[in-house]
Protein backbone atom coordinates (compact mmCIF):
# COMPACT_ATOMS: atom_id res chain seq x y z
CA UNK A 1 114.38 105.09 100.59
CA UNK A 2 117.26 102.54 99.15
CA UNK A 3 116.44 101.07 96.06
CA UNK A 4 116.69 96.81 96.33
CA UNK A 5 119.49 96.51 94.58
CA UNK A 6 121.56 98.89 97.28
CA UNK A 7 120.19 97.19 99.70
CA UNK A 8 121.42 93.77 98.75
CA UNK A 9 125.03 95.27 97.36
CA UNK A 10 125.36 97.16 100.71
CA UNK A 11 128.35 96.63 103.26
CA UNK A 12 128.14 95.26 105.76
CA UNK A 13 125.38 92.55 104.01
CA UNK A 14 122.24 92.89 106.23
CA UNK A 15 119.83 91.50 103.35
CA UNK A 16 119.70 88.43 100.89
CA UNK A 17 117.73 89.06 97.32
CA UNK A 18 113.82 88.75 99.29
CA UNK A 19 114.43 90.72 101.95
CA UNK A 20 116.54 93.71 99.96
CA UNK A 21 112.95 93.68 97.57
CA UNK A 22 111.03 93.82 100.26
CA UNK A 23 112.20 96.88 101.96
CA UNK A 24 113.30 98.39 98.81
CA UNK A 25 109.69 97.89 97.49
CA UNK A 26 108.29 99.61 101.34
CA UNK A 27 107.81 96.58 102.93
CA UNK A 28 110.15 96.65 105.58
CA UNK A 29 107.68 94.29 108.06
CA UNK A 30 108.18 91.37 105.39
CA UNK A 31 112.02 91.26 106.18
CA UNK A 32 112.05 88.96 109.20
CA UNK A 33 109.82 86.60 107.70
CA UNK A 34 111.88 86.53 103.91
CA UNK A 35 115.00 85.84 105.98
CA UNK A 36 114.59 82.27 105.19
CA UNK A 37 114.00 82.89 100.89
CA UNK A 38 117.43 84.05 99.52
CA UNK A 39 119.83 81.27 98.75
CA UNK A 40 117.49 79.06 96.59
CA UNK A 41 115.63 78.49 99.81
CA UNK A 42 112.06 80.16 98.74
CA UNK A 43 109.33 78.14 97.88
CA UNK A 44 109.26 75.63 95.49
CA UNK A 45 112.70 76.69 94.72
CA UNK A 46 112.08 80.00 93.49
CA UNK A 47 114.29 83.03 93.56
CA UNK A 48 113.75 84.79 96.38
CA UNK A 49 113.82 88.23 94.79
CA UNK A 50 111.09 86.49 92.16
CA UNK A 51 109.11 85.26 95.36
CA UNK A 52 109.49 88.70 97.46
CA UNK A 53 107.94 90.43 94.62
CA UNK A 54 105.24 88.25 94.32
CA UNK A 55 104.66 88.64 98.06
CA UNK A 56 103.97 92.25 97.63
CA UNK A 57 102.28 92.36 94.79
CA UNK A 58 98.69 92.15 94.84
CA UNK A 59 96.90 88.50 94.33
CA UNK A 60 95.96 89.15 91.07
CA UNK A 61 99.36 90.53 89.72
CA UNK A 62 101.40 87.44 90.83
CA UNK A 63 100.96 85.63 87.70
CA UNK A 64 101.61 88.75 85.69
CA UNK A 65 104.78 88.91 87.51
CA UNK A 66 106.39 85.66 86.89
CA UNK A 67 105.80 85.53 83.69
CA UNK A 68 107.41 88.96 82.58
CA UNK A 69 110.05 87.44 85.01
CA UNK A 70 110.52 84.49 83.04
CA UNK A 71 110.39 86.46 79.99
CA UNK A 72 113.71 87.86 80.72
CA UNK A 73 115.27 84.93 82.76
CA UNK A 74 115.94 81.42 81.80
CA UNK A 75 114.06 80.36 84.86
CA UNK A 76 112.60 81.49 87.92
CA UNK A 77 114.16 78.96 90.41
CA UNK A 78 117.47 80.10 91.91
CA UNK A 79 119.77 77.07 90.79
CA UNK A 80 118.24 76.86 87.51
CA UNK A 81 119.29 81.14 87.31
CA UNK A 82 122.33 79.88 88.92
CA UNK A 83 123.58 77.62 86.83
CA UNK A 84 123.05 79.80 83.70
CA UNK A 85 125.23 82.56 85.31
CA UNK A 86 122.43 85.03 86.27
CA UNK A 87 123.84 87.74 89.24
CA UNK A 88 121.71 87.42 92.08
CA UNK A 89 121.99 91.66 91.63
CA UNK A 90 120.03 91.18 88.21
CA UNK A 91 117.27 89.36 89.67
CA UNK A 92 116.66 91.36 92.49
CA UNK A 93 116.85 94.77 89.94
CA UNK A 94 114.22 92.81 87.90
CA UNK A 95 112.42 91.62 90.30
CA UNK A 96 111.93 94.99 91.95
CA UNK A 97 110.85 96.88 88.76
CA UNK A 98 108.68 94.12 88.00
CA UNK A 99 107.00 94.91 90.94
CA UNK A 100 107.09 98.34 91.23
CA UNK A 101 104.89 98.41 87.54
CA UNK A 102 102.48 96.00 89.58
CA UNK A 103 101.96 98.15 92.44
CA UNK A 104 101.79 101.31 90.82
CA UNK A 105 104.82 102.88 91.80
């Protein structure tokens, strides 16, 4: 299995920052539906990679999740990590091995 961040650095580019955590995390049914999150455009402006991993992650780990996210970002919305010149790549890496300690894996 490809790890998130080879997913979303792979060419041709077949998945924006959700959907590479999503199947990189082995959830390859969430892709479709996180086809609409990378570019800024997950809820409430959130990175998508922060937002995919909270999708996956169980209820009670969300929280836990963001915050150890914002612990090592300057935000968790995607202009905000934008405009501070955060790589999409470092958010989705972070965002993966965030939840990857969540889930057990």
């Amino acid at each position: 299995m490809k790890t998130a961040a080879e997913l979303f650095t792979a060419v041709p580019k077949l998945h924006n920052c959700a959907q590479a955590v999503c199947e990189g995390l082995g959830f390859p049914e969430l892709v479709p539906q996180m086809a609409a999150c990378g570019g800024g455009r997950a809820p409430l402006g959130r990175c998508g990679a922060l937002h995919a991993a909270m999708t996956v992650a169980p209820e009670d780990k969300r929280e836990q999740i963001r915050q150890a996210f914002l612990a090592e970002m300057p935000s968790e919305t995607c202009r905000e990590l934008k405009a501070n010149g955060v790589p999409c790549l470092k958010c989705v890496e972070t965002a993966e091995r965030l939840a990857k300690a969540a889930l057990g894996k």
